[in-house]
Protein backbone atom coordinates (compact mmCIF):
# COMPACT_ATOMS: atom_id res chain seq x y z
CA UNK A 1 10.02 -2.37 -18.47
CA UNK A 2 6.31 -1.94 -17.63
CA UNK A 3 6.35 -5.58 -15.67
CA UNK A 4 9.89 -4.10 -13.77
CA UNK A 5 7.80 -1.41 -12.37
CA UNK A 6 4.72 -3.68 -11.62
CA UNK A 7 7.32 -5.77 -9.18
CA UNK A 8 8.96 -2.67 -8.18
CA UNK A 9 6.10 -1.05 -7.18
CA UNK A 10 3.41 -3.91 -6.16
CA UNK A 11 6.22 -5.37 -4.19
CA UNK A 12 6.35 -2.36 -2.01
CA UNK A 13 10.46 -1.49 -2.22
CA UNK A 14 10.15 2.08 -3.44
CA UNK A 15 9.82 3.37 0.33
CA UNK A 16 13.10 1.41 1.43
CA UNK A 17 15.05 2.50 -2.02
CA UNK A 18 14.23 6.27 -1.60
CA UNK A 19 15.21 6.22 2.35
CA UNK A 20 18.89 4.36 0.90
CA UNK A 21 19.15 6.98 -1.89
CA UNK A 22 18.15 9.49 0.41
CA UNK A 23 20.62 8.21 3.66
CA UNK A 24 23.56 8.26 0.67
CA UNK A 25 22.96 12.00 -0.42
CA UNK A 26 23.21 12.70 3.47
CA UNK A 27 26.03 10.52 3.86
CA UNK A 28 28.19 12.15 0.87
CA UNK A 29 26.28 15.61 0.17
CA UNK A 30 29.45 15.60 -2.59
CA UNK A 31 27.19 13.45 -5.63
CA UNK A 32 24.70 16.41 -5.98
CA UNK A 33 26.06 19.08 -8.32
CA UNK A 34 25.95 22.20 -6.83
CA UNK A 35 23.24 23.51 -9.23
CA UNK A 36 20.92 20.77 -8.08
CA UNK A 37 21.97 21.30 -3.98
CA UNK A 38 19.02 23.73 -4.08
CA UNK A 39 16.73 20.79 -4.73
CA UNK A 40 17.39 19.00 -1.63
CA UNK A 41 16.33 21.94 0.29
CA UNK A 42 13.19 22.73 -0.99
CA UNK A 43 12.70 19.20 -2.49
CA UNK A 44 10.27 18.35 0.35
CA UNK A 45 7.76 21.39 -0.24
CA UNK A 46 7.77 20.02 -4.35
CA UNK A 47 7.15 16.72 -3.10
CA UNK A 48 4.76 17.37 -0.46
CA UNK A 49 2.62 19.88 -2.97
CA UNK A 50 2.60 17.42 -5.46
CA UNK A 51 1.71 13.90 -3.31
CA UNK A 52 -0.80 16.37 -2.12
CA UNK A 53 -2.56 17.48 -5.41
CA UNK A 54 -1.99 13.47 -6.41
CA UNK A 55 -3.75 12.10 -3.33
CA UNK A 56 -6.55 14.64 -3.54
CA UNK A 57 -7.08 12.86 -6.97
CA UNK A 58 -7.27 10.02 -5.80
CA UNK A 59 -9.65 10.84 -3.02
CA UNK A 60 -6.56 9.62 -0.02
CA UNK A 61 -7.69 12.04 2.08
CA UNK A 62 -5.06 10.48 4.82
CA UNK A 63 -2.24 11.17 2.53
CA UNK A 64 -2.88 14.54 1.94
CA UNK A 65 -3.33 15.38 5.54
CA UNK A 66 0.51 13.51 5.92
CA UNK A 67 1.69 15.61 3.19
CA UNK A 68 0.39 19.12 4.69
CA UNK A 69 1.34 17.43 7.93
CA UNK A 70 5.32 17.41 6.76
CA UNK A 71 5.13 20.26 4.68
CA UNK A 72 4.46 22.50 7.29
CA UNK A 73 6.99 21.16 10.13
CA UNK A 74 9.25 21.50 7.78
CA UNK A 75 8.68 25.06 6.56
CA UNK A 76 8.71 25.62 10.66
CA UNK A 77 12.57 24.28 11.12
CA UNK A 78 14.00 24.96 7.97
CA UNK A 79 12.47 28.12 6.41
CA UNK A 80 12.11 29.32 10.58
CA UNK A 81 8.36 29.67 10.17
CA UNK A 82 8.06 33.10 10.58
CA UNK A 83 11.11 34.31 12.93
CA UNK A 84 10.81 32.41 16.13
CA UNK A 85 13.29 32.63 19.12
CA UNK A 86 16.08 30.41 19.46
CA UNK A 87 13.75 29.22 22.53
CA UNK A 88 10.62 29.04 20.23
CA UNK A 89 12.48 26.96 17.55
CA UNK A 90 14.12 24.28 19.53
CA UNK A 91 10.56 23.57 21.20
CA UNK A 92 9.28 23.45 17.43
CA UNK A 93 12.01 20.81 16.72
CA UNK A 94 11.15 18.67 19.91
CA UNK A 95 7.62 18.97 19.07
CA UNK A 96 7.66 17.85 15.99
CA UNK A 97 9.41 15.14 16.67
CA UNK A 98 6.04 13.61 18.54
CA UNK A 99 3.57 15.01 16.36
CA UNK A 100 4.44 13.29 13.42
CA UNK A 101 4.33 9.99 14.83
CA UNK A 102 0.93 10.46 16.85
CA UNK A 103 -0.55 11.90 13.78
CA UNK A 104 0.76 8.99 11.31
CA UNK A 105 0.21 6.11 13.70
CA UNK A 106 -3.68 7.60 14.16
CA UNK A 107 -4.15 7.79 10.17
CA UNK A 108 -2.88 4.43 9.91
CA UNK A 109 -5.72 2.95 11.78
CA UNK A 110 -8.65 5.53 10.15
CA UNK A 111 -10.54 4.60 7.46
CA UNK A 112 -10.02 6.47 4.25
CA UNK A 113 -12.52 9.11 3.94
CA UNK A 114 -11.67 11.39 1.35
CA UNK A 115 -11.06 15.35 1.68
CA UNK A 116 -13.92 17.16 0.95
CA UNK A 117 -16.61 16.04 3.08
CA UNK A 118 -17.19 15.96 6.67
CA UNK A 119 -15.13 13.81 8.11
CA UNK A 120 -12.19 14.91 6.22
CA UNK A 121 -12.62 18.47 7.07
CA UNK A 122 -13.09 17.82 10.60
CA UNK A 123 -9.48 15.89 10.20
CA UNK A 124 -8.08 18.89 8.77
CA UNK A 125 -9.29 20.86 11.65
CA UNK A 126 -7.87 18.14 13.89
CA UNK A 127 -5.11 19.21 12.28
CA UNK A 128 -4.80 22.46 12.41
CA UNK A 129 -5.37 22.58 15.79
CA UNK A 130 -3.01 20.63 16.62
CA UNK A 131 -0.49 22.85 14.35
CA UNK A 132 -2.01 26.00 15.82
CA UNK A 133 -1.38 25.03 19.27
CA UNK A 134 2.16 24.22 18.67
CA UNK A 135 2.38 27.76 17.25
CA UNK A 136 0.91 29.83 19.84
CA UNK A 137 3.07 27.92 22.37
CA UNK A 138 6.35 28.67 20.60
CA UNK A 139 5.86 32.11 20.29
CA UNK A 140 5.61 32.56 24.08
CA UNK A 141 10.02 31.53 24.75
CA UNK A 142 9.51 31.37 28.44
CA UNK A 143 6.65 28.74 27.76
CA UNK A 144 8.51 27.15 25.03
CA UNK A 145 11.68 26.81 26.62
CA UNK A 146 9.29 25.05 29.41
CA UNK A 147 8.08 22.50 27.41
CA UNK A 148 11.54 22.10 25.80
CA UNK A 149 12.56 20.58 29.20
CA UNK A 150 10.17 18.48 29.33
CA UNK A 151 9.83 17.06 25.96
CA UNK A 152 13.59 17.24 25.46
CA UNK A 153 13.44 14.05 28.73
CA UNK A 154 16.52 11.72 28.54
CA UNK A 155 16.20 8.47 30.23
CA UNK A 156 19.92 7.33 29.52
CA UNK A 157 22.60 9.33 29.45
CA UNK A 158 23.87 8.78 25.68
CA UNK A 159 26.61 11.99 25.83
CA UNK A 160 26.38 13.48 22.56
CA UNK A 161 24.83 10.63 20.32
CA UNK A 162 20.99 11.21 20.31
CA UNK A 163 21.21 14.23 22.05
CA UNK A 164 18.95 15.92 19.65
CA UNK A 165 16.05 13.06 19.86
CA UNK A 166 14.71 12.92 23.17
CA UNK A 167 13.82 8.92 24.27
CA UNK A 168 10.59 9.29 24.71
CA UNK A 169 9.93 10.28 21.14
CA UNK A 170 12.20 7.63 20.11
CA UNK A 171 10.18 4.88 21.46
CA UNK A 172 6.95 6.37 20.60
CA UNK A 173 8.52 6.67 16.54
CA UNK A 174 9.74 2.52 17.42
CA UNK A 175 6.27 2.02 18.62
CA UNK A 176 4.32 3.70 15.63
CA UNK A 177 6.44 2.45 13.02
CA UNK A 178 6.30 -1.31 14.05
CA UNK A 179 2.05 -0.80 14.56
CA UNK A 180 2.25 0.82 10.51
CA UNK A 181 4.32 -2.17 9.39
CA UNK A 182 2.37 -4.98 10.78
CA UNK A 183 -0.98 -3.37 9.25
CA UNK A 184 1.19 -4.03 6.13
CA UNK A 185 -0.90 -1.56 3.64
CA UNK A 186 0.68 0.57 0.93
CA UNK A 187 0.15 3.93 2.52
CA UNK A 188 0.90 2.50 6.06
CA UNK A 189 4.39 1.51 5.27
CA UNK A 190 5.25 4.43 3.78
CA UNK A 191 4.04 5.92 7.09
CA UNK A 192 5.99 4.11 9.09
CA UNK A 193 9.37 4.64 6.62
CA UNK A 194 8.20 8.50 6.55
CA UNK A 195 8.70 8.31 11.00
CA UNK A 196 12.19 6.36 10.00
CA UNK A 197 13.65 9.01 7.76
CA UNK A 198 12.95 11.87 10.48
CA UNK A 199 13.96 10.19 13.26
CA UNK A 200 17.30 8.98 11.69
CA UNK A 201 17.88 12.77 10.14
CA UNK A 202 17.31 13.86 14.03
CA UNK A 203 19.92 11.42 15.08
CA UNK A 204 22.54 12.07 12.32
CA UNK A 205 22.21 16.35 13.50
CA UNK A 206 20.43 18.90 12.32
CA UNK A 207 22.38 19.20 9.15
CA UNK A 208 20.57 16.14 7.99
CA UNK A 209 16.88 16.97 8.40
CA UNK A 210 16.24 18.61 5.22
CA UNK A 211 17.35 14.65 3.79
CA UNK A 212 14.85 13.02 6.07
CA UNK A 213 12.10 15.33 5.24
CA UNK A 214 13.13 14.99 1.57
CA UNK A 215 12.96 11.19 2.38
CA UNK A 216 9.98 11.34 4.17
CA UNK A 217 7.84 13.61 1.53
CA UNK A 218 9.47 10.72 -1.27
CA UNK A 219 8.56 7.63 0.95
CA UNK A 220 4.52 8.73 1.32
CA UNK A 221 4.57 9.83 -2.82
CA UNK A 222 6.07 6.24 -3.46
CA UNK A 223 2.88 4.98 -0.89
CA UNK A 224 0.78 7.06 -2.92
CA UNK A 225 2.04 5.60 -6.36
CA UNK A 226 1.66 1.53 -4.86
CA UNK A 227 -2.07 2.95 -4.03
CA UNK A 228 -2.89 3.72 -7.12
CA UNK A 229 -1.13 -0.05 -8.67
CA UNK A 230 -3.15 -1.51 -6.15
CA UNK A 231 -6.43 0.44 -7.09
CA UNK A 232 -6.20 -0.17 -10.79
CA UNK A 233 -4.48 -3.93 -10.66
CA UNK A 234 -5.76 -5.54 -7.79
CA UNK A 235 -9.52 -6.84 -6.72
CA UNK A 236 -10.87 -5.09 -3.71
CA UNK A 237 -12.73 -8.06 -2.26
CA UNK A 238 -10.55 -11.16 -3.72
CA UNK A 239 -6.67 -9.52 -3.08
CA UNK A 240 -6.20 -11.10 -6.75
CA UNK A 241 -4.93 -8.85 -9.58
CA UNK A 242 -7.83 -7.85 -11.73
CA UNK A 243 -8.89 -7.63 -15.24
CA UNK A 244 -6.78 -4.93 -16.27
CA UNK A 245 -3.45 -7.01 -14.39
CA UNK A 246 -4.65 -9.91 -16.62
CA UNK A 247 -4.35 -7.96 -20.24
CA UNK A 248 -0.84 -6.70 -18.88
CA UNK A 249 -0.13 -10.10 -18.65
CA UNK A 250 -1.21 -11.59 -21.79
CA UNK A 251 0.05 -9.19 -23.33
CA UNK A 252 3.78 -10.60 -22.24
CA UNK A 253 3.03 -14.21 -22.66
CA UNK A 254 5.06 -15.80 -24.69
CA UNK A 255 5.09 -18.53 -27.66
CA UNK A 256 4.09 -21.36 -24.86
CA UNK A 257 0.62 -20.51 -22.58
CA UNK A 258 -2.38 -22.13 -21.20
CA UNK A 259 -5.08 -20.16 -20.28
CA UNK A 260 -8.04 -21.52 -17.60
CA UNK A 261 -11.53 -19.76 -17.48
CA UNK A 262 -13.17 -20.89 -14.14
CA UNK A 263 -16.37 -20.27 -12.07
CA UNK A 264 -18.13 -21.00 -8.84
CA UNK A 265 -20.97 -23.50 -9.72
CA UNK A 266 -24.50 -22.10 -9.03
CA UNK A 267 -23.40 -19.10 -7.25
CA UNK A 268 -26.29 -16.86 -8.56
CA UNK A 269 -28.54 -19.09 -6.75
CA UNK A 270 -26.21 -19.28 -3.58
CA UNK A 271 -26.55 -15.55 -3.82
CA UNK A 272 -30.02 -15.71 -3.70
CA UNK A 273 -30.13 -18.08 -0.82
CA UNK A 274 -27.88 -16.68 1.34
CA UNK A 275 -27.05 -13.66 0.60
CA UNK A 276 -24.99 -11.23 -0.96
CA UNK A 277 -21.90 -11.36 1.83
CA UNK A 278 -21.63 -15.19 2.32
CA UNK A 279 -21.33 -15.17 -1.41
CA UNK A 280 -18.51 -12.42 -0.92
CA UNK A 281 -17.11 -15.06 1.60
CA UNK A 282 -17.46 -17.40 -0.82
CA UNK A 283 -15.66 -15.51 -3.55
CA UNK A 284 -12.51 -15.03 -0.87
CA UNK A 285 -12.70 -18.65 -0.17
CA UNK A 286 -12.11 -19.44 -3.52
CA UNK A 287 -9.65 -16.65 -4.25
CA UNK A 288 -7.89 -17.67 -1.36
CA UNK A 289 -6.75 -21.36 -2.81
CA UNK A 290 -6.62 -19.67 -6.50
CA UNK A 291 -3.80 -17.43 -4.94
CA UNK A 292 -2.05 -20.78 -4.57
CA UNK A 293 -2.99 -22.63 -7.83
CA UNK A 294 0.52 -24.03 -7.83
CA UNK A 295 2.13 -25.33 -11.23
CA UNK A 296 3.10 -21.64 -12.54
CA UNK A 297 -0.28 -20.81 -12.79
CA UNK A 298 -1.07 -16.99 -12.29
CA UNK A 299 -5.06 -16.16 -11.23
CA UNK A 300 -7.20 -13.50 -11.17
CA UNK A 301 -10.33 -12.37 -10.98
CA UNK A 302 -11.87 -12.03 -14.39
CA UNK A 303 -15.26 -10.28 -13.35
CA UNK A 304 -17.96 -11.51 -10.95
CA UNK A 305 -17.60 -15.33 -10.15
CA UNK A 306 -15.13 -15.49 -12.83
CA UNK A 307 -11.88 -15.96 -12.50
CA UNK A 308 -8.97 -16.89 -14.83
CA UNK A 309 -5.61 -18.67 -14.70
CA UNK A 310 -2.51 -18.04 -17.06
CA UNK A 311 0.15 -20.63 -17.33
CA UNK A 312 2.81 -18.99 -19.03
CA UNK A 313 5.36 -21.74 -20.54
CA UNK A 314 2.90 -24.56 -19.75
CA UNK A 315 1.02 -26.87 -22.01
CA UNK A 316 -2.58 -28.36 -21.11
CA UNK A 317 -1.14 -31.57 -20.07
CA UNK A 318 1.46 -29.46 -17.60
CA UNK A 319 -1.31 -27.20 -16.25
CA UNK A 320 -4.38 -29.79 -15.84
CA UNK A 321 -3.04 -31.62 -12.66
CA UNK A 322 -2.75 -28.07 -10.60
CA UNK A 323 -6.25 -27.36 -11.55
CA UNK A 324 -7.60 -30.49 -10.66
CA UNK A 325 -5.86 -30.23 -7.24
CA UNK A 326 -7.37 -26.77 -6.77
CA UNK A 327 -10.71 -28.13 -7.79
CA UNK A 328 -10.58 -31.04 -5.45
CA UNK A 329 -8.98 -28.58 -2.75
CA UNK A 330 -11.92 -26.49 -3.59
CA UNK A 331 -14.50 -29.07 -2.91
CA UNK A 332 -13.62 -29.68 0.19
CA UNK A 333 -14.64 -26.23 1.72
CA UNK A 334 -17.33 -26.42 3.82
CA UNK A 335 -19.42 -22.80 4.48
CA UNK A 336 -22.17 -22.49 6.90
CA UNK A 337 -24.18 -19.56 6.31
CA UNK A 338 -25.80 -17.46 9.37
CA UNK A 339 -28.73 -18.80 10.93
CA UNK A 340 -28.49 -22.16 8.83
CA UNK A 341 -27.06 -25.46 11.02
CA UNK A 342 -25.74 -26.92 7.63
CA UNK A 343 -22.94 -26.68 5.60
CA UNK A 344 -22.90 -26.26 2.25
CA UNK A 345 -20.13 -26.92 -0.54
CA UNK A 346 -18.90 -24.88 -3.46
CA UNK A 347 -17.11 -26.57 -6.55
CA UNK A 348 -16.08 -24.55 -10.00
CA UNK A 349 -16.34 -25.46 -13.30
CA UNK A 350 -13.04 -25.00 -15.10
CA UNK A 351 -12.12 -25.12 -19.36
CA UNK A 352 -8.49 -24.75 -20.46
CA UNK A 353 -7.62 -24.05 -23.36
CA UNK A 354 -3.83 -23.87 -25.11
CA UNK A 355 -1.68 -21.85 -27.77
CA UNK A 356 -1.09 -24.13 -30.74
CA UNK A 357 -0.21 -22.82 -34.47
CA UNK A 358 -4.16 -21.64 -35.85
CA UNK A 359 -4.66 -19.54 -32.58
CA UNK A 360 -2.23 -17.69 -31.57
CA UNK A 361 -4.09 -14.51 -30.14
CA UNK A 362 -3.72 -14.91 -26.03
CA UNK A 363 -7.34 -13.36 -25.94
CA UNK A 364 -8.28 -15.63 -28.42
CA UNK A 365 -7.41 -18.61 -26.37
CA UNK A 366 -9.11 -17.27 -23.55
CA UNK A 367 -12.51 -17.25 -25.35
CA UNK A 368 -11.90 -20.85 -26.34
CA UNK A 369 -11.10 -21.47 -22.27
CA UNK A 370 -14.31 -19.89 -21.66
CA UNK A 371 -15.73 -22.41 -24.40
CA UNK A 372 -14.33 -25.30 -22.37
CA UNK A 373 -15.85 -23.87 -19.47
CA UNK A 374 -19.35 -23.61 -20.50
CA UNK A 375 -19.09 -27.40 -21.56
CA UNK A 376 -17.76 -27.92 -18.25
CA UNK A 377 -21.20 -26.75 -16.79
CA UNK A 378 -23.25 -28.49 -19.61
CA UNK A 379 -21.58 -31.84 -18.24
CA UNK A 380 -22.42 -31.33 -15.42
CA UNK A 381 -20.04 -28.96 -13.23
CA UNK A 382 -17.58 -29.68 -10.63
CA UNK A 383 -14.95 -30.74 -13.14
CA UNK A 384 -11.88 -29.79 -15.73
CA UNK A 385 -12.80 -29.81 -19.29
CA UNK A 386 -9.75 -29.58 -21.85
């Protein structure tokens, strides 16, 4: 169950299965009991409230601006915001409808600064500007009805399908979401699925935009959730799951494993030479052909210049010949640091280690690995000790 929702979520598919689930509730209102249809109105302001409080844990400033970003054009069409004119509410609707996108596509390409401090507040007053301004503008109908025209701009005349989602906005939501999807982040996708589900809901009518905001609030908590995976499973500088991923996964090997313990040789003192970030390119380097160890080997990075690799269902003899391709593959990388005209090389140093019948802890076999690997060094490094 627990490694179901590791692919689920690491994967990135909860955005795309909430946006089905969410299109077949719209589709056939009929499968929600009538004592749960009041969810699917005010499921968005649960959702948003609550990916808000979760991102402000986490310090995703960007998702909580997205959140109070949703949560608040959707108060304005649903809950009419505070008794607008028919004028003032279709000019809400339009506006919204580039808004969102802007705002999304923008926080896709910031840098994640948190809430409280500076920068995040000045967002948030970004924000409310923005919000404000949208306000004022619908309470004055002649004005509103003004910019309705203008907004509302067809380019091709479509009759009645997409008459409620003016082209412009269409191709700015086509725009945004293929940007979001290329930068291929957690939080990023769900932006761009969040612009899908609203500008499909537009399409369908307005009966269906209390499902795409429902959609879109679900979509950014599901970006939220892969965030957090990401943040407590995966190695910031490396991409490879860490230390934590690794006891998940010992913890589901079976009665067949090999475990490797490897290092970069000497990388202390190529830290020292160099300098911290060509050791960090180093480290990526490395990572980089670990990440393709081949043989059903699994890597990740241990701690420092540590890494490890788990063969589950492999024996030593199965598992030696992909490490000693990765260690020749290895060898071959040539790094020249800044100001130096010369190349250098890196190797590792790699022990492996198998389950047999006196040791049958997985951590256990890891400490013999690491064992292997300090005889590795002692013989002279750049080699696989078994």
């Amino acid at each position: 169950m627990r490694r179901a929702y590791s692919i689920f979520v690491s994967a990135g598919l909860a955005p795309f299965l909430i946006l089905g689930a969410c299109l077949v509730l719209a589709l056939s209102p009929g499968l929600v009991p009538g004592e749960l249809a009041g969810l699917v109105r005010y499921g968005p302001f649960i959702l948003a409230v609550l990916g808000s409080a979760i991102g402000w844990w986490f310090n995703r400033g960007r998702a909580v601006f997205v959140m109070i970003l949703l949560l608040v054009c959707y108060w304005l069409l649903v809950g009419n915001g505070g008794g607008f004119s028919p004028e003032g509410l279709a000019f809400l609707r339009i506006a919204t409808l580039y808004l969102i996108p802007v705002n999304l596509l923008v926080l896709g390409f910031t840098a994640e600064r948190g809430v409280l401090n500076s920068r995040g507040i000045a967002r948030m007053l970004v924000l409310g500007l923005q919000l404000f301004v949208m306000l004022m503008l619908a309470g004055k109908a002649d004005v509103g009805a003004a910019l309705f025209d203008v907004l509302n701009y067809q380019v091709i005349d479509t009759g009645s399908f997409m008459a409620d989602m003016p082209q412009p906005a269409l191709i700015l939501s086509i725009i945004s979401v293929g940007v979001l999807l290329i930068l291929h982040r957690p939080l990023e996708t769900s932006f761009a699925a969040a612009i899908i589900a609203i500008a499909v809901a537009t399409v369908m009518g307005p009966g269906f935009i209390k499902y795409g905001y429902l959609a879109a609030t679900g979509v950014v908590l599901a970006g939220l959730a892969q965030e957090a995976w990401r943040m407590a499973f995966v190695d910031d500088l490396t991409g490879l799951p860490g230390r934590r991923a690794l006891g998940h996964a010992l913890a589901e090997l079976g009665s067949q494993y090999a475990i490797a313990m490897l290092d970069v040789d000497h990388f202390k003192k190529f830290n020292d030479t160099y300098g911290h970030d060509v050791g960090d390119i180093v480290l990526r380097r490395v990572s980089r052909e670990l990440a393709r160890v081949g043989g059903g080997g699994k890597a990740f990075r241990y701690g420092g210049e540590e890494f490890t690799v788990v063969f589950a269902g492999r024996n030593v003899d199965k598992a030696y010949e992909p490490l000693e391709a990765l260690r020749e593959r290895i060898a071959a990388i040539k790094i020249t640091p800044p100001d130096k005209n010369k190349a250098v090389s890196v190797t590792i140093s790699v022990g492996l280690s198998e389950r047999n019948d006196d040791i049958t802890d997985p951590w256990a076999i890891l400490k013999q690995a690491d064992e292997k690997l300090y005889a590795a060094k002692q013989a002279g490094r750049n080699r696989v000790v078994i």
